[in-house]
Protein backbone atom coordinates (compact mmCIF):
# COMPACT_ATOMS: atom_id res chain seq x y z
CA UNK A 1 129.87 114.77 55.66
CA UNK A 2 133.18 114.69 57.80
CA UNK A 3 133.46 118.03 59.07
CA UNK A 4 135.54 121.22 58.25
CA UNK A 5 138.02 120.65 55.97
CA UNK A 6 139.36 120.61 52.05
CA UNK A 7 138.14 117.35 50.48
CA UNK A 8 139.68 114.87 47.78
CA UNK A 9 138.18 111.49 46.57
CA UNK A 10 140.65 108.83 44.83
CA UNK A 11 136.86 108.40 42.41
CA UNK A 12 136.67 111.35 39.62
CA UNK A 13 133.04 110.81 40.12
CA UNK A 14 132.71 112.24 43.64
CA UNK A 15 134.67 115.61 42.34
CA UNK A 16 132.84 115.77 39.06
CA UNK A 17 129.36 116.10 41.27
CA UNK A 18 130.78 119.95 42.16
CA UNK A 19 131.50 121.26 38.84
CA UNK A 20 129.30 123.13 36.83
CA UNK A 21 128.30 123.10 33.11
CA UNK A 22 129.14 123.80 30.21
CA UNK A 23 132.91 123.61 31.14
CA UNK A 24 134.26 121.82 33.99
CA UNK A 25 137.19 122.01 36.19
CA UNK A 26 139.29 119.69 37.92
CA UNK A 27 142.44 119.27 39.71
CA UNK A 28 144.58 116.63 40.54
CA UNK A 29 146.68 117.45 43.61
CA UNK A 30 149.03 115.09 45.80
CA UNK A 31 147.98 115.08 49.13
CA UNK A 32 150.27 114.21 52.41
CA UNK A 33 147.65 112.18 54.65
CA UNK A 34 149.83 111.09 56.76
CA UNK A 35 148.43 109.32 59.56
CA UNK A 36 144.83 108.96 58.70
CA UNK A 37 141.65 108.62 61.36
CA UNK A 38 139.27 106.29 59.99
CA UNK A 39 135.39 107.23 60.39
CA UNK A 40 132.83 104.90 59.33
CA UNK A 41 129.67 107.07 60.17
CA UNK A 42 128.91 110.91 58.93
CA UNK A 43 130.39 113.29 61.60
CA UNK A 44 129.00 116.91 60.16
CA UNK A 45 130.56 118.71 63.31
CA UNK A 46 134.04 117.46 63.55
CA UNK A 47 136.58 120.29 63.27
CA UNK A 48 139.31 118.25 61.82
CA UNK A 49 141.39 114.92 62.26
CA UNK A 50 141.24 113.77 66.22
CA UNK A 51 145.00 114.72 68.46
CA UNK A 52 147.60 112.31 66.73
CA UNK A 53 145.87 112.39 63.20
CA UNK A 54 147.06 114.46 60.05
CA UNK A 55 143.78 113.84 58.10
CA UNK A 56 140.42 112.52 58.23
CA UNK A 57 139.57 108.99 56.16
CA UNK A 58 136.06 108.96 55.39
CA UNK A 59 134.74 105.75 54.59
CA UNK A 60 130.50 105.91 55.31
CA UNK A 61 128.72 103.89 53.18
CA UNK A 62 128.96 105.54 49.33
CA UNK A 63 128.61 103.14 46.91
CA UNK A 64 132.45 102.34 47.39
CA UNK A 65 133.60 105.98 46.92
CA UNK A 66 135.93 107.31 49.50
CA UNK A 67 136.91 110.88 50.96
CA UNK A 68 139.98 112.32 52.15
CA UNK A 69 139.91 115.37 54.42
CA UNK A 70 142.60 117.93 55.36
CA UNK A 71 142.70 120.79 57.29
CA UNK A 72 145.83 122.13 57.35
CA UNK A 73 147.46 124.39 54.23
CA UNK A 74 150.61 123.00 52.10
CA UNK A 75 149.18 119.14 52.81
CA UNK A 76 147.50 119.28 49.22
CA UNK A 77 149.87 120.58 45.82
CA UNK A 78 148.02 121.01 42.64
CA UNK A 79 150.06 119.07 39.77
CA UNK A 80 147.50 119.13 36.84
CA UNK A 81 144.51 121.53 35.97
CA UNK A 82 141.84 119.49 33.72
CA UNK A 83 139.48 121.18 31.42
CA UNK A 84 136.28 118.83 30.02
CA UNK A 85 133.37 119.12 28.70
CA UNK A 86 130.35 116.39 28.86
């Protein structure tokens, strides 16, 4: 929706939607935003946060549920690996 990038969502929900029966995977990671640019409206071709940004806050309309974009490696560290079934 925002571009190129490695997304995160602060809603479970939003990651749950790319797993895949019967197990599912998921990891929780800290991720250094930093200074965030704020888009309101999809942006499909944006190659990553505008000069001055570290990430991308995506906030078009989704029922509430937010996405956080990165583009550069070591901003995200994996803490916990979650296994689940549903």
């Amino acid at each position: 929706m925002y571009g190129r990038g490695t997304y995160f969502a602060d809603n479970p929900e939003k990651s749950d939607n790319y797993t895949s029966p019967p197990i599912h995977y998921m990891f929780v990671c800290n991720v250094a935003l930093g200074e965030q640019e704020v888009l309101t409206q999809v942006n499909n071709g944006k190659l990553g946060p505008a000069k001055g940004y570290h990430s991308i806050y995506g906030k078009a309309n989704q029922g509430g549920i937010y996405e956080y974009i990165i583009d550069r490696y070591g901003q995200a560290k994996p803490v916990y690996l979650i296994t689940y079934t549903k």
